[in-house]
N, C-alpha and C. Protein backbone atom coordinates (compact mmCIF):
# COMPACT_ATOMS: atom_id res chain seq x y z
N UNK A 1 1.81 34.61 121.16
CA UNK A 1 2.61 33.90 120.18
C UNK A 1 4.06 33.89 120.67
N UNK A 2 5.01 32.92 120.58
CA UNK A 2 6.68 32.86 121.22
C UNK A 2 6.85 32.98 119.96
N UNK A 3 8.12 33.34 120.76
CA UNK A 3 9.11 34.19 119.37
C UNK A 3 9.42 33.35 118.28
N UNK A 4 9.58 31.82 118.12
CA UNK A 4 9.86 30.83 117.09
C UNK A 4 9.05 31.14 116.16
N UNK A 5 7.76 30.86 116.55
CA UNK A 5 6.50 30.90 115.90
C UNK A 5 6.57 32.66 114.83
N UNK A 6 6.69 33.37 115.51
CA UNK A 6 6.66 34.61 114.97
C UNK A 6 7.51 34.97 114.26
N UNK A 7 8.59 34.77 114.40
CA UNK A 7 10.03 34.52 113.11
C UNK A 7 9.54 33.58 112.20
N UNK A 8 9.40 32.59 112.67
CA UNK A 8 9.09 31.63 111.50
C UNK A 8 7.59 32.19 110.38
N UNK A 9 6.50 32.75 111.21
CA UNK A 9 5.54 34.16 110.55
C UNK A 9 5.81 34.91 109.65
N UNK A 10 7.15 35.61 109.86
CA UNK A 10 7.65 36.60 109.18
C UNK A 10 8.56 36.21 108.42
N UNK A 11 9.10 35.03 108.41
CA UNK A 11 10.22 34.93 107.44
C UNK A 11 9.81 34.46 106.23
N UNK A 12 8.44 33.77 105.73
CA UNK A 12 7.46 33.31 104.33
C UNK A 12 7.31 35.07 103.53
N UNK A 13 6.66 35.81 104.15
CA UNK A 13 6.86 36.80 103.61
C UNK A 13 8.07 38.09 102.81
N UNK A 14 8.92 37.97 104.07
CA UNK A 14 10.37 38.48 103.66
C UNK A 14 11.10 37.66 102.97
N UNK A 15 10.53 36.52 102.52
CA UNK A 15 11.09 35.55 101.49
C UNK A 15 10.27 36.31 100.30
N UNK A 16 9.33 35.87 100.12
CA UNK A 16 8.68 35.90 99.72
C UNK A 16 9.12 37.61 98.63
N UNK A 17 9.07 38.67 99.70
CA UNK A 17 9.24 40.11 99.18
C UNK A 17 10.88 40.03 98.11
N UNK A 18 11.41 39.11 98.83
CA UNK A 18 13.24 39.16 99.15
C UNK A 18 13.12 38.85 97.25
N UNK A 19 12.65 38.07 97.49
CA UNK A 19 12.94 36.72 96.32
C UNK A 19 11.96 37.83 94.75
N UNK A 20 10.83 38.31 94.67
CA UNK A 20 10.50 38.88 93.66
C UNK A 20 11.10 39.96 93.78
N UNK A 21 11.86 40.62 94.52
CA UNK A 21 12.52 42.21 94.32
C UNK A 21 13.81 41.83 93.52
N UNK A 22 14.75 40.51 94.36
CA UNK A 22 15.62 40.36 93.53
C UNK A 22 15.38 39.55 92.25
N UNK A 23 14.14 39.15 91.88
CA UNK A 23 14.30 38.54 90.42
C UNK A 23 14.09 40.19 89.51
N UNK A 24 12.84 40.96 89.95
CA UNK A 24 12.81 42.13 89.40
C UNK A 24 14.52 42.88 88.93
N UNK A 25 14.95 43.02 90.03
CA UNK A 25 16.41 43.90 90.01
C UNK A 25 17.27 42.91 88.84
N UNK A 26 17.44 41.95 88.42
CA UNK A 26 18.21 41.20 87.87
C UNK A 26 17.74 41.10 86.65
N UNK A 27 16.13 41.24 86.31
CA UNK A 27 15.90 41.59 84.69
C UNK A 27 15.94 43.03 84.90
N UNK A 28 15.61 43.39 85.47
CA UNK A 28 15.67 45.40 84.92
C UNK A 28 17.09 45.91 85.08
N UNK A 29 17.71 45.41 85.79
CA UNK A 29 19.17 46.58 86.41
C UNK A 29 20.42 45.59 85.94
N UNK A 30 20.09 44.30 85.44
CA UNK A 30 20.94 43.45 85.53
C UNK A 30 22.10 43.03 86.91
N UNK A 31 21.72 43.20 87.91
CA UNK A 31 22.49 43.41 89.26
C UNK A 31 21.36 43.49 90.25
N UNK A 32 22.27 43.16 91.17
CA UNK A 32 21.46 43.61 92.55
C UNK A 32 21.90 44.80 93.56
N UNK A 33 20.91 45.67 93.79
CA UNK A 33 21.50 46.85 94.46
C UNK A 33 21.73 46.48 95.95
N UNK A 34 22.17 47.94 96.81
CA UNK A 34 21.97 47.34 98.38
C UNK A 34 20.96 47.18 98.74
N UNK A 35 19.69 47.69 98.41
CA UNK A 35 18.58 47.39 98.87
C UNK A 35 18.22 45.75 98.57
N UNK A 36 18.22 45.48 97.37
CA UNK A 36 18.18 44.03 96.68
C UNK A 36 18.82 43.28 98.20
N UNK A 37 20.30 43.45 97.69
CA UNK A 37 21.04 42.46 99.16
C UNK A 37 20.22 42.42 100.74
N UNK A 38 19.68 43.61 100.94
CA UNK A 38 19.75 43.57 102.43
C UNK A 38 18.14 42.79 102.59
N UNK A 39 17.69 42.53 101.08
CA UNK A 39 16.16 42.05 101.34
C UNK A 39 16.55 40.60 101.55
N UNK A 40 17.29 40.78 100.36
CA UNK A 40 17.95 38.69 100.97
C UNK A 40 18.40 38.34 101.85
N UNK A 41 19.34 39.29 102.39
CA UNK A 41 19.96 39.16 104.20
C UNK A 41 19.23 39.10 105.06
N UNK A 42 17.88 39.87 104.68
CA UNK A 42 16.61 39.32 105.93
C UNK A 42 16.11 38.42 105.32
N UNK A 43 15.95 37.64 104.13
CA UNK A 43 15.62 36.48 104.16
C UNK A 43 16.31 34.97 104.26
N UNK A 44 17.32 35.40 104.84
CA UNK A 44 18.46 34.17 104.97
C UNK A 44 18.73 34.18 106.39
N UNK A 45 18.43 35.80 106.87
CA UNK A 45 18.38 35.50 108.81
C UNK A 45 17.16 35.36 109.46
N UNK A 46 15.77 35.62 108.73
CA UNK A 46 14.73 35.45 109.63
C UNK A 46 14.77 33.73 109.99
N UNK A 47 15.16 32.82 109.25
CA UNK A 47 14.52 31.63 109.82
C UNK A 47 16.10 31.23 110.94
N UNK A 48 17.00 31.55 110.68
CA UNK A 48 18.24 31.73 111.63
C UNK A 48 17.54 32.27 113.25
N UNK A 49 17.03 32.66 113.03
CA UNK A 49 16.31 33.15 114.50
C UNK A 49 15.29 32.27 114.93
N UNK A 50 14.59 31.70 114.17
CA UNK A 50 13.67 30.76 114.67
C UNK A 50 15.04 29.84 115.90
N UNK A 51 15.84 29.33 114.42
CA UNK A 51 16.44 28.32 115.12
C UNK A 51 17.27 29.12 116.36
N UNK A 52 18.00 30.37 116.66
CA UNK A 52 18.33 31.00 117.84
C UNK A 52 17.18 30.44 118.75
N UNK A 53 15.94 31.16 118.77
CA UNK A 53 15.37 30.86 120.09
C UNK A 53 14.53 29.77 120.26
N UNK A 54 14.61 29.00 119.14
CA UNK A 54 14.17 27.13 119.46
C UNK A 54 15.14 26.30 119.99
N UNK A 55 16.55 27.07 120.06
CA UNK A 55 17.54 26.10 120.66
C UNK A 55 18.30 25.98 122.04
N UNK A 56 18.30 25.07 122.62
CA UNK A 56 19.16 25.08 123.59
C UNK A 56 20.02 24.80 123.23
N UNK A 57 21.46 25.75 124.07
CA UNK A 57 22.76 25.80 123.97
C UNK A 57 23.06 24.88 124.56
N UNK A 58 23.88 23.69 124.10
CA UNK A 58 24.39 22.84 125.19
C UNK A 58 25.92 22.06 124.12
N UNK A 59 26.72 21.08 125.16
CA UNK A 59 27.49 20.22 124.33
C UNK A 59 26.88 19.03 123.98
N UNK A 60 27.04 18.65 122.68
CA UNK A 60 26.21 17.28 122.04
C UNK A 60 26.60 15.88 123.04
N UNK A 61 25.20 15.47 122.86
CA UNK A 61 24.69 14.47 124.52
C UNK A 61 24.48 12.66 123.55
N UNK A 62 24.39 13.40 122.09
CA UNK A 62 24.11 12.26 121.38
C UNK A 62 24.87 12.23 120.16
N UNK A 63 24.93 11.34 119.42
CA UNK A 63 25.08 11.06 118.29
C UNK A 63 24.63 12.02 117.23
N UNK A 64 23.57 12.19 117.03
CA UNK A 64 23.12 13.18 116.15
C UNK A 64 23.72 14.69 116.42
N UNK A 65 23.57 15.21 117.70
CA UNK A 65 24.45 16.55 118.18
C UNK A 65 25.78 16.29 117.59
N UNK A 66 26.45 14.85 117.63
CA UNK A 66 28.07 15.00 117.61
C UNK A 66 27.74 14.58 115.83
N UNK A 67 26.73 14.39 115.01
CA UNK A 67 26.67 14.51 113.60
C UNK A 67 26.86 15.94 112.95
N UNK A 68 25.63 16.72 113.87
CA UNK A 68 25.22 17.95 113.74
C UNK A 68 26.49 19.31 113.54
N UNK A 69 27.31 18.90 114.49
CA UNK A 69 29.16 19.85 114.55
C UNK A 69 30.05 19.70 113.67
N UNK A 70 29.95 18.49 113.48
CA UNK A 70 30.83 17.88 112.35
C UNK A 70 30.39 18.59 110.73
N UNK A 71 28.83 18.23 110.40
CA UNK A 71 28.24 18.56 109.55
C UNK A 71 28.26 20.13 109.32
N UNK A 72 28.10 20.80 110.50
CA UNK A 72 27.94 22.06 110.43
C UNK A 72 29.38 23.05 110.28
N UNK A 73 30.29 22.33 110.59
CA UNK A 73 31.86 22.83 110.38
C UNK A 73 32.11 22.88 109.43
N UNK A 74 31.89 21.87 108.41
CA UNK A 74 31.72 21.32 107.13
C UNK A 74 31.49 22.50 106.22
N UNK A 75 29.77 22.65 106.91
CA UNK A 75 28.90 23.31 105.83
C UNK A 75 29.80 24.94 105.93
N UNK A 76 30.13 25.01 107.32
CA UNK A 76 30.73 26.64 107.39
C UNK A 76 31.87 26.77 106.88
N UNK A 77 32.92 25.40 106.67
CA UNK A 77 33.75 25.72 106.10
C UNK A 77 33.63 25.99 104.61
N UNK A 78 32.84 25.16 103.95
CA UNK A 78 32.41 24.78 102.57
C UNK A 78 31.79 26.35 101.69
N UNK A 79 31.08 27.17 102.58
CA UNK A 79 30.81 28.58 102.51
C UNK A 79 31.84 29.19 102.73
N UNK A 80 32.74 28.93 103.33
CA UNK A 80 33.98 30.34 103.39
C UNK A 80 34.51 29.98 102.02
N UNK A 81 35.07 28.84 102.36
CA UNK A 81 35.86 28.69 101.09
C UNK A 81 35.08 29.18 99.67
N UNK A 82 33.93 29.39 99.25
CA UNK A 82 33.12 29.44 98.50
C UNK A 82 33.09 30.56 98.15
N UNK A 83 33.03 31.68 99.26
CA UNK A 83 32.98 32.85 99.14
C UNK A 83 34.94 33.11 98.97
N UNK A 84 35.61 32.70 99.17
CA UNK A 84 37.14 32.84 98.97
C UNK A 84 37.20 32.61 97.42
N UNK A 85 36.70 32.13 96.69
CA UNK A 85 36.65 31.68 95.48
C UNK A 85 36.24 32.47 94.64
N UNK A 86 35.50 33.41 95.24
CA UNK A 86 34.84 34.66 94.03
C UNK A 86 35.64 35.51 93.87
N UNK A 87 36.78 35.92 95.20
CA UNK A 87 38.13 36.65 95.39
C UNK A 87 37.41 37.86 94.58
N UNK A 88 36.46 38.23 95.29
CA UNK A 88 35.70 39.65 95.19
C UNK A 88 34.56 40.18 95.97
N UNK A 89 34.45 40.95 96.73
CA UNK A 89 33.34 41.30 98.04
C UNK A 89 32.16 41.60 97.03
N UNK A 90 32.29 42.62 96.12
CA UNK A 90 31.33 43.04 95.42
C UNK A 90 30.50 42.06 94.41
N UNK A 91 31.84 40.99 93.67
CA UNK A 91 30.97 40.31 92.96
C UNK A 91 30.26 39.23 94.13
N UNK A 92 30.57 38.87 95.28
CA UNK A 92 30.19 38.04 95.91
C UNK A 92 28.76 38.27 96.23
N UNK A 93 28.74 39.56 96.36
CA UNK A 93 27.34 40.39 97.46
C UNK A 93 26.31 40.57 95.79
N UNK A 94 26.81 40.09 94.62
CA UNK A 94 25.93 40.77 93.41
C UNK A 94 25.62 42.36 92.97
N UNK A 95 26.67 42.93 93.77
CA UNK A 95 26.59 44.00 93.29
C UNK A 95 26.97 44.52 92.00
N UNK A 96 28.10 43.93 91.86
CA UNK A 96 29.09 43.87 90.50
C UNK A 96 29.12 42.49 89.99
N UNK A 97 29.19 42.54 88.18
CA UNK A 97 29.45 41.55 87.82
C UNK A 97 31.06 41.28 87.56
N UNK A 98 31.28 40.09 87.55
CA UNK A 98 32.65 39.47 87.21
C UNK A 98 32.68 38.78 86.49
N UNK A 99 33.86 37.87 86.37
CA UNK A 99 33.61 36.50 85.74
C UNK A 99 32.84 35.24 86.18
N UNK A 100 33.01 33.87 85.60
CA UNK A 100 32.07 32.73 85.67
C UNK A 100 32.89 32.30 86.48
N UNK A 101 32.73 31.81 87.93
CA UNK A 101 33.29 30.90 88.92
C UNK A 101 33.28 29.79 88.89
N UNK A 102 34.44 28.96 87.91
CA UNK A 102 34.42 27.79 88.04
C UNK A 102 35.04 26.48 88.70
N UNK A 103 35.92 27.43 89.71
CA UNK A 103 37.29 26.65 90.09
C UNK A 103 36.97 26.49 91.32
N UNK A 104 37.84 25.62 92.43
CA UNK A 104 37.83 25.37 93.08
C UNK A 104 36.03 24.47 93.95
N UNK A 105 35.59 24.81 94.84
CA UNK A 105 34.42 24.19 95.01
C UNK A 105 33.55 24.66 94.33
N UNK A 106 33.47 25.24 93.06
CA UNK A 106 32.65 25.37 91.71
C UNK A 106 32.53 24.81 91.22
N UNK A 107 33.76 23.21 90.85
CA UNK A 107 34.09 22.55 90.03
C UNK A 107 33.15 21.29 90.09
N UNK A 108 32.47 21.57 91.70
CA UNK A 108 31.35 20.11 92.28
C UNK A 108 30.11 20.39 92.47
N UNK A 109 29.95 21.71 92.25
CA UNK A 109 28.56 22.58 92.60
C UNK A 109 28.51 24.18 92.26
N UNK A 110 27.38 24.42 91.65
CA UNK A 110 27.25 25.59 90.81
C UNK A 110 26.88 26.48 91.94
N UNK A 111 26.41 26.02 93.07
CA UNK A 111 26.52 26.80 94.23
C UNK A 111 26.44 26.46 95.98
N UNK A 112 28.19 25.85 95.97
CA UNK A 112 28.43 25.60 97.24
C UNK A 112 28.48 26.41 98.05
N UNK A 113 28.31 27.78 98.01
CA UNK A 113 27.81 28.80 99.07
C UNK A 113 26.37 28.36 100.23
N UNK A 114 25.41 27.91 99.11
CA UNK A 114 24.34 27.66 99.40
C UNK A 114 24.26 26.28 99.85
N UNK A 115 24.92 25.75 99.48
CA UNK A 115 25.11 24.24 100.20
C UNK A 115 25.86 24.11 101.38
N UNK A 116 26.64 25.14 101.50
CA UNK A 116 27.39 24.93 102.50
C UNK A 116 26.63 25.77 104.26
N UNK A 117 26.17 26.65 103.41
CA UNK A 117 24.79 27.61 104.18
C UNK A 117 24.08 26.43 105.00
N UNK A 118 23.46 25.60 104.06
CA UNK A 118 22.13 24.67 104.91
C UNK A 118 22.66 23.66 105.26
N UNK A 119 23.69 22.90 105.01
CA UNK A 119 24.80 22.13 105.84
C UNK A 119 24.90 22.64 107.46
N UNK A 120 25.39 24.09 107.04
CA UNK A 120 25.37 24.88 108.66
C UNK A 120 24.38 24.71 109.33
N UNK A 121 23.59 25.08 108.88
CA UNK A 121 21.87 25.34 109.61
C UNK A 121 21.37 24.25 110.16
N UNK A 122 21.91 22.59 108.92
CA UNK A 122 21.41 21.22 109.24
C UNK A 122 22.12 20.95 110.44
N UNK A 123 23.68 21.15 110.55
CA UNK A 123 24.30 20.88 111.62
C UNK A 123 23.68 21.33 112.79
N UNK A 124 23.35 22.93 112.98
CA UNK A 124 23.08 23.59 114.32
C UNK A 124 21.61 22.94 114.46
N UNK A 125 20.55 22.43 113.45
CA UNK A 125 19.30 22.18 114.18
C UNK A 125 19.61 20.61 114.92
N UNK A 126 20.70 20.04 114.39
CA UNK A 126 21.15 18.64 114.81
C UNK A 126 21.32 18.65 116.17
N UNK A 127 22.13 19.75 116.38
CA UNK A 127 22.40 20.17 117.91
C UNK A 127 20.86 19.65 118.93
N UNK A 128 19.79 20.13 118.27
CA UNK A 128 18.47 20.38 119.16
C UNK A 128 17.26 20.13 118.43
N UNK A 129 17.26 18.87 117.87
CA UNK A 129 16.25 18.72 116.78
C UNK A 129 14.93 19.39 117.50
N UNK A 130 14.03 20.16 116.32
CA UNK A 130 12.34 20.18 117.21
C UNK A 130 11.54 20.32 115.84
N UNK A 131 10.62 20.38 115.95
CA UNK A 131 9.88 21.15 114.68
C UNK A 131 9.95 22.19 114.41
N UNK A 132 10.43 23.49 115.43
CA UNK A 132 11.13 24.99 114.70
C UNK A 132 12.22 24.39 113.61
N UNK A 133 12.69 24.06 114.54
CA UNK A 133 14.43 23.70 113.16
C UNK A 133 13.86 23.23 112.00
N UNK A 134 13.20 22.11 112.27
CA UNK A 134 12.62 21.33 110.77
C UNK A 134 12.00 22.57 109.92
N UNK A 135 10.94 23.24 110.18
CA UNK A 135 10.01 24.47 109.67
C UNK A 135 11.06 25.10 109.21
N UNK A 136 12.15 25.78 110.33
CA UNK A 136 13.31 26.88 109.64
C UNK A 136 13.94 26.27 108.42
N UNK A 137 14.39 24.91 108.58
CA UNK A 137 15.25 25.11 107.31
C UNK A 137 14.62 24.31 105.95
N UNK A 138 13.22 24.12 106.17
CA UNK A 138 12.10 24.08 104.70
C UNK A 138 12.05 25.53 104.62
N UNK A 139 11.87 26.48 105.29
CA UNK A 139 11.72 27.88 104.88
C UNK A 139 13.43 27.92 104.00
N UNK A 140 14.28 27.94 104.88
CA UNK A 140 15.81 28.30 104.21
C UNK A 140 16.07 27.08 102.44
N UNK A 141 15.71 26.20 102.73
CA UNK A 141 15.68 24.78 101.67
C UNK A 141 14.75 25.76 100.57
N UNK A 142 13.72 25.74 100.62
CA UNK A 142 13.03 26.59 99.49
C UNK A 142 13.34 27.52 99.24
N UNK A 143 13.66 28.70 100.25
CA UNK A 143 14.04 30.17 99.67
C UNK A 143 15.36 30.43 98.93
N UNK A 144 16.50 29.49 99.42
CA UNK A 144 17.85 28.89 98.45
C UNK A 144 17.32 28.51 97.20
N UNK A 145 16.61 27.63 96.89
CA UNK A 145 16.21 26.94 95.65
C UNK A 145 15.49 27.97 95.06
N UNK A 146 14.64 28.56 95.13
CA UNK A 146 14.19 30.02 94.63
C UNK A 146 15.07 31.14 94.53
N UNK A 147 16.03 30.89 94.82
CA UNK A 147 17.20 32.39 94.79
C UNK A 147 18.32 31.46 93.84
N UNK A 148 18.47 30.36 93.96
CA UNK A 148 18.98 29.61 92.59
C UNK A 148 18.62 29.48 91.20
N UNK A 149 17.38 29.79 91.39
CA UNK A 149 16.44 29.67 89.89
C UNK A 149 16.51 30.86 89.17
N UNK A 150 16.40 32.03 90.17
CA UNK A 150 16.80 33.41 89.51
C UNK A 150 18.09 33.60 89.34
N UNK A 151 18.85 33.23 90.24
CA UNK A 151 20.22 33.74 89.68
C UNK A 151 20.51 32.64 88.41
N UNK A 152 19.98 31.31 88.14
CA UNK A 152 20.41 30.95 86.83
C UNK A 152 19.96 31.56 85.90
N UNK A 153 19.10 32.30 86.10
CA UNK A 153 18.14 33.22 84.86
C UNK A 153 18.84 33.90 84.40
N UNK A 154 19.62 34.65 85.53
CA UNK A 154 20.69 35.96 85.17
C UNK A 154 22.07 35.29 84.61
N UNK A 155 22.27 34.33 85.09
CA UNK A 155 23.63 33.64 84.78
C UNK A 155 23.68 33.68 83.37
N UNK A 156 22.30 33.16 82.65
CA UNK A 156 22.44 32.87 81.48
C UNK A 156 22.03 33.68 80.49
N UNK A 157 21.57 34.98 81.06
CA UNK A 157 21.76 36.32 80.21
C UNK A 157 23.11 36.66 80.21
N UNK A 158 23.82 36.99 81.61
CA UNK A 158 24.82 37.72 81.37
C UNK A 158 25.99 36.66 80.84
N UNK A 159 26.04 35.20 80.99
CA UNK A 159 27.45 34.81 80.52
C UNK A 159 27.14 33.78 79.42
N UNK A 160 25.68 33.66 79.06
CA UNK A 160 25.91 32.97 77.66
C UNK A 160 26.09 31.83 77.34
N UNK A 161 26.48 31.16 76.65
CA UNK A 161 26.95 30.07 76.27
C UNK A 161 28.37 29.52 76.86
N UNK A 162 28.96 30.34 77.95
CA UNK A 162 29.62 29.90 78.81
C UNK A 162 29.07 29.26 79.98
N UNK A 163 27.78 29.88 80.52
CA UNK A 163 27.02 29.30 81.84
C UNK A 163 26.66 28.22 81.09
N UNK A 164 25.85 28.56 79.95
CA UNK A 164 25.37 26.84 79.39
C UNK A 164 26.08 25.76 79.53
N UNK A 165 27.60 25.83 78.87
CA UNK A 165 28.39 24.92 78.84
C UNK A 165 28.61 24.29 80.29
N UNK A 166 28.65 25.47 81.40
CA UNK A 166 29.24 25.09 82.90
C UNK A 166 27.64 24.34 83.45
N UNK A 167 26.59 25.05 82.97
CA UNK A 167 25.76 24.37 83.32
C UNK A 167 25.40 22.78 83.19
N UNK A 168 25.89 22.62 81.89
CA UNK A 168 25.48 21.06 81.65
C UNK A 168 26.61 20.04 82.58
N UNK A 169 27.73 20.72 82.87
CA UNK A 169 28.66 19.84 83.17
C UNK A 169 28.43 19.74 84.66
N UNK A 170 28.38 20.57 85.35
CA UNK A 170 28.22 20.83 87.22
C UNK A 170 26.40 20.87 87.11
N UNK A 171 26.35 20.15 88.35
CA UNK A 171 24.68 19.77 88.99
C UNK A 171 24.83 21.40 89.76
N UNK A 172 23.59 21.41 89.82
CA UNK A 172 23.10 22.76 90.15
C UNK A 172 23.87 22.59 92.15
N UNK A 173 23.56 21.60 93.24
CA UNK A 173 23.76 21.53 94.03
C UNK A 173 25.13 21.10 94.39
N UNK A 174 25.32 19.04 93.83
CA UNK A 174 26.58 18.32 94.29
C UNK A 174 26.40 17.46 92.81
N UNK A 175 27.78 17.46 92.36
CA UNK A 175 28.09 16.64 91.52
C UNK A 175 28.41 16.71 90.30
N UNK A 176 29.10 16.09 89.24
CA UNK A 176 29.56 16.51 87.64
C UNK A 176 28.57 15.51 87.23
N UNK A 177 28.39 16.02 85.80
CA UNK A 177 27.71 15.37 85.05
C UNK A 177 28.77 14.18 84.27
N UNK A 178 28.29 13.34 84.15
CA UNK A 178 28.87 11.79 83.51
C UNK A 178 29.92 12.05 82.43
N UNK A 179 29.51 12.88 81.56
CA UNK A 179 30.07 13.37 80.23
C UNK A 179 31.24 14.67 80.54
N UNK A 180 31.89 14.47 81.80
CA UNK A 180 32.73 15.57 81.86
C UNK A 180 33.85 14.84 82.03
């Protein structure tokens, strides 16, 4: 078996583990511990490795490569800034709760972290399209959307009729709702 194949093996499962430990931790503990985090950190880098050793390193030869940099600068910038916005390590990582993040690239998406994540990923498989990349980031595309569904679960225990309100107005991914 090559190593694509076998990352891409292992990363359904460590999703899979990642994703019911942290919905567990978030109704019982209300938070996520380090263990919680580091299950999601292997499920946000196993398919990152597919795409490591499905790719050749090179400078973009085409159009799509010179889409792929652009897109992917984007997406990495769109995540920093995202994570600059929580202007907290702990609430960022879910360890600690804070307040409701609504400002800045909050104001267009309830979670441009995660958008800005598979932006990255879309960019770098652009670099070297194959069917690893495609496979990696349906693994990363679903396991985001499943780690979105729980954290709205928690959102709307812990902040109430404040997430509601932010909820109706901001699209879960890109965009305001009409009535804002």
């Amino acid at each position: 078996m090559n190593l694509p194949a076998l990352f891409l093996a292992i990363s359904v499962p460590v999703a899979a583990v990642a994703l019911l430990y942290a919905r567990w931790e978030y109704r019982e503990r209300g938070r996520l511990t380090l263990v919680g985090l580091a299950l999601l950190c292997a499920m946000l880098f196993m398919p990152n490795l597919v795409l490591e050793y499905a790719t050749r390193y090179q400078l973009p030869d085409n159009l799509a490569g010179y889409a792929g940099v652009i897109i992917g600068v984007f997406g990495l910038g769109l995540c920093g800034i995202s994570i600059a916005a929580f202007r907290s390590i702990p609430k960022m990582l879910c360890l600690r709760e804070g307040t409701l993040s609504t400002t800045g690239p909050y104001r267009w998406s309830r979670n441009p972290q995660y958008v800005g994540w598979f932006l990255f990923l879309l960019g770098f498989s652009l670099l070297d399209w194959s069917l690893w990349c495609l496979a990696a980031l349906g693994v990363v595309a679903i396991s985001l959307h499943l780690l979105v569904l729980i954290e709205e679960e928690h959102l709307r225990r812990t902040f109430g009729d404040a997430y509601l309100d932010y909820h109706r107005s901001v699209w879960r991914y890109v965009g305001r709702s009409a009535d804002v």
